[in-house]
C-alpha atoms as a PDB file:
ATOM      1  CA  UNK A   1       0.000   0.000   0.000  1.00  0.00           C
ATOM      2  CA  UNK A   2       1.538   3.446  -0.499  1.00  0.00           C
ATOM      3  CA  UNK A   3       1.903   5.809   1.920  1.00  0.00           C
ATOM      4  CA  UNK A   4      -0.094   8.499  -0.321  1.00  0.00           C
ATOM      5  CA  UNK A   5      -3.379   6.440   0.197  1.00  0.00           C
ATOM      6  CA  UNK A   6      -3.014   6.796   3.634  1.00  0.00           C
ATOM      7  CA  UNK A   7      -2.194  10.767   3.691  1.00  0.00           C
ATOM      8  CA  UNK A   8      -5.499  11.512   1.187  1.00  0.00           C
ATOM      9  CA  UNK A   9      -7.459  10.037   4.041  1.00  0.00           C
ATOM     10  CA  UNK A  10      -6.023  12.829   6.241  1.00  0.00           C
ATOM     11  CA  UNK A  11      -2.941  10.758   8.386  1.00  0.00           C
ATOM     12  CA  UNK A  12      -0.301  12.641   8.498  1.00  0.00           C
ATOM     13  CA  UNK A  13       3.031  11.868   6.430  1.00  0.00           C
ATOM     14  CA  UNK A  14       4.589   9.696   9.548  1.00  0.00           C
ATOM     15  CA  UNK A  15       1.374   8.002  10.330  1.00  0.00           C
ATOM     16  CA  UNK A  16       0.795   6.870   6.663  1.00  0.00           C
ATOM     17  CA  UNK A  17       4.206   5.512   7.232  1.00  0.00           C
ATOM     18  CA  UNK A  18       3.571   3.577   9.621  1.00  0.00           C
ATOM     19  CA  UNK A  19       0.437   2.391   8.030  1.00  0.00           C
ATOM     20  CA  UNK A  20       1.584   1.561   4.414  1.00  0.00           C
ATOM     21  CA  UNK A  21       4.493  -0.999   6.225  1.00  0.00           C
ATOM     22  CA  UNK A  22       1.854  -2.361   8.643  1.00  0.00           C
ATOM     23  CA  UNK A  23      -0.353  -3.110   5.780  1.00  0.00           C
ATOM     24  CA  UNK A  24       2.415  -4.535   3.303  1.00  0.00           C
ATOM     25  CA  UNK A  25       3.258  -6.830   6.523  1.00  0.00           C
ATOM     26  CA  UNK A  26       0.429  -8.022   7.124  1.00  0.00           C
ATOM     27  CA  UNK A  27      -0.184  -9.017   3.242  1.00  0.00           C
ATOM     28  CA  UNK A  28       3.475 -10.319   3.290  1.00  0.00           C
ATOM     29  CA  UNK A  29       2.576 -12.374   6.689  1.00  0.00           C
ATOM     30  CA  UNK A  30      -0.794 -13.778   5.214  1.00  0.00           C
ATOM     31  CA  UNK A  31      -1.803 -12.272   8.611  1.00  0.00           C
ATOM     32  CA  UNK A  32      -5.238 -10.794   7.410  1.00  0.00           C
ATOM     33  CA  UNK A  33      -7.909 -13.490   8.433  1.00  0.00           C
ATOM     34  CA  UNK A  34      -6.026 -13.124  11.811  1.00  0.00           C
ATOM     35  CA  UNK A  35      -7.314  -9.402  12.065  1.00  0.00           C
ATOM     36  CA  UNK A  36     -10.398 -10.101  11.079  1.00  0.00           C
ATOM     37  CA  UNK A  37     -11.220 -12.368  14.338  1.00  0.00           C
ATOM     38  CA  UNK A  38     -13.663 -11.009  16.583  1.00  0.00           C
ATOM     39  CA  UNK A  39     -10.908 -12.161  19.504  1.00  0.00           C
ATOM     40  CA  UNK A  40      -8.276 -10.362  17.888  1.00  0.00           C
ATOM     41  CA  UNK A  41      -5.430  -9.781  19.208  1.00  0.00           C
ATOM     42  CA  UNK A  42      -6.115 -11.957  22.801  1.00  0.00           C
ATOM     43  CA  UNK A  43      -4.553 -11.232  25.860  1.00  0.00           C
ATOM     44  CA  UNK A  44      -2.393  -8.250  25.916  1.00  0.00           C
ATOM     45  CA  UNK A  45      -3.717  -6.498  23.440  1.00  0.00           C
ATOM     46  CA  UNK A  46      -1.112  -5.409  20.470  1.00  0.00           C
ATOM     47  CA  UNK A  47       1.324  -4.176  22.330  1.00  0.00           C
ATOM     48  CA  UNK A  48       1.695  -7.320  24.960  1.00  0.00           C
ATOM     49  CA  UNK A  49       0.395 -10.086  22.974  1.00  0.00           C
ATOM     50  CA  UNK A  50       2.056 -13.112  22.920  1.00  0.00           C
ATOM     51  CA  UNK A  51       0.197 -14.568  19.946  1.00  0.00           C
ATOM     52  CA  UNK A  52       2.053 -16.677  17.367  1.00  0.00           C
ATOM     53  CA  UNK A  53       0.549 -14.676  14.818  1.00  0.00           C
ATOM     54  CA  UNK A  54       1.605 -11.304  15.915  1.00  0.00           C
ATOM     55  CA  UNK A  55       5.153 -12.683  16.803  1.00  0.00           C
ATOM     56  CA  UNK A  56       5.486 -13.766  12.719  1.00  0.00           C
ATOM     57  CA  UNK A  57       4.519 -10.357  11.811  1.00  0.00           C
ATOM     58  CA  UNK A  58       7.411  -8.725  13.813  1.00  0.00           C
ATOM     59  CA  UNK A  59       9.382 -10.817  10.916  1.00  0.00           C
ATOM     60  CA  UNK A  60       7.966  -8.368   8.074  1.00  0.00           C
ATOM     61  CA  UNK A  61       7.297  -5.210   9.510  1.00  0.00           C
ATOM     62  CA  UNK A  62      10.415  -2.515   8.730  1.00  0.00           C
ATOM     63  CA  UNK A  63       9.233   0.672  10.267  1.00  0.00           C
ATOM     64  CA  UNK A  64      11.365   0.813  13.172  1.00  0.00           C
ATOM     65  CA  UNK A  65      10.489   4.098  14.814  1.00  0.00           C
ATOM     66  CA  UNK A  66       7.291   2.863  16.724  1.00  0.00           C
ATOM     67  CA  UNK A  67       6.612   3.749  20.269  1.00  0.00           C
ATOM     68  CA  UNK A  68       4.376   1.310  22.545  1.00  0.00           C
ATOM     69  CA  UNK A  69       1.417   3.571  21.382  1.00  0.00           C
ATOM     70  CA  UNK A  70       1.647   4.095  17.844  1.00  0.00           C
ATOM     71  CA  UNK A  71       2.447   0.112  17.311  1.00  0.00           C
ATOM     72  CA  UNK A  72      -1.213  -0.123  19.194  1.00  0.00           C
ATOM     73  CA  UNK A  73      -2.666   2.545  17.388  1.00  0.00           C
ATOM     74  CA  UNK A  74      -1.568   0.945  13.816  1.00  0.00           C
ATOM     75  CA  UNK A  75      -2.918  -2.467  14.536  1.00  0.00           C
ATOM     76  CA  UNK A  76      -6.133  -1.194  15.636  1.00  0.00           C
ATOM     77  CA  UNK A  77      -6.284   0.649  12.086  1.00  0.00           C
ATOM     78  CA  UNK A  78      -5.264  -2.776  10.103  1.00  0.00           C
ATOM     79  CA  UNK A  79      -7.880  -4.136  12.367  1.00  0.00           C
ATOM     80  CA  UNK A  80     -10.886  -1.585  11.125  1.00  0.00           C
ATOM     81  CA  UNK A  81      -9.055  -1.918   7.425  1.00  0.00           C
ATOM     82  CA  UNK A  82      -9.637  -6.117   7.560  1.00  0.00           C
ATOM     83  CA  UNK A  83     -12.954  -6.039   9.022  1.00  0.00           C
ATOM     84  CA  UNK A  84     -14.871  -3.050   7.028  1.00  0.00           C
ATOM     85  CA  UNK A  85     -12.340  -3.825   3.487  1.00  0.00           C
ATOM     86  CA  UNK A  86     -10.662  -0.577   2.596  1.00  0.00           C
ATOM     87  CA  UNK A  87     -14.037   0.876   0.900  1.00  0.00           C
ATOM     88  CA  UNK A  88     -15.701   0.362   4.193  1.00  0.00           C
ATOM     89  CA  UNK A  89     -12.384   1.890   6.015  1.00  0.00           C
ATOM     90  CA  UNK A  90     -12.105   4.927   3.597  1.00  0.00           C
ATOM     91  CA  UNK A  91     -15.667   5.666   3.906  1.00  0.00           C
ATOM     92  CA  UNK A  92     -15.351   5.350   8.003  1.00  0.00           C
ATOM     93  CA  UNK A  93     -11.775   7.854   7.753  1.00  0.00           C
ATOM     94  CA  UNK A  94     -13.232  10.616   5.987  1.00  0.00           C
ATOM     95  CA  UNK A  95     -16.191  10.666   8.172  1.00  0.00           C
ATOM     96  CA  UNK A  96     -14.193  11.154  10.818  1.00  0.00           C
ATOM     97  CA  UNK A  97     -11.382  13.260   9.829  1.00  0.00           C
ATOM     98  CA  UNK A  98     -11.457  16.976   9.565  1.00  0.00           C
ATOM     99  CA  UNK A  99     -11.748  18.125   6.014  1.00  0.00           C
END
């Protein structure tokens, strides 16, 4: 995904950084049935969970400048973007973002 998807939903340049490797990780990973889950992502959350899944994904993802919050705060974006698809997604994003 590139970045510029990402920014003409209204995320700043960083953010759709962030977003565009999460996204190409998970497709790398074959990780998106796994977001999709209604139990998604167990006990911890993102940012403590010890799922297998989440463990492989570490493997492909090459941003490296994540804090404990933004990490959380990406997931829980590739989470909206695998259950709505990224027509449901968009739609949701530029409800919600300030034009």
């Amino acid at each position: 995904m590139e970045p510029i998807k990402f920014i003409e939903l209204g995320y700043s340049g960083e953010e759709a950084l962030m977003l565009s490797d999460a996204y190409s990780a998970i497709t790398n990973a074959g990780l998106w049935e796994y977001f999709m889950m209604p139990s998604t992502p167990g006990k911890g959350g993102f940012m403590f969970s010890t799922d297998q899944e989440l463990v492989h994904l570490q493997k492909f993802i090459k941003y490296d400048g994540h804090s404990g919050g933004s990490y959380g705060m990406t997931m829980r974006v590739m989470e909206l973007i695998a259950k709505l698809g990224w027509e449901g997604f968009c739609s949701l994003s530029k409800k919600n973002r300030p034009q």
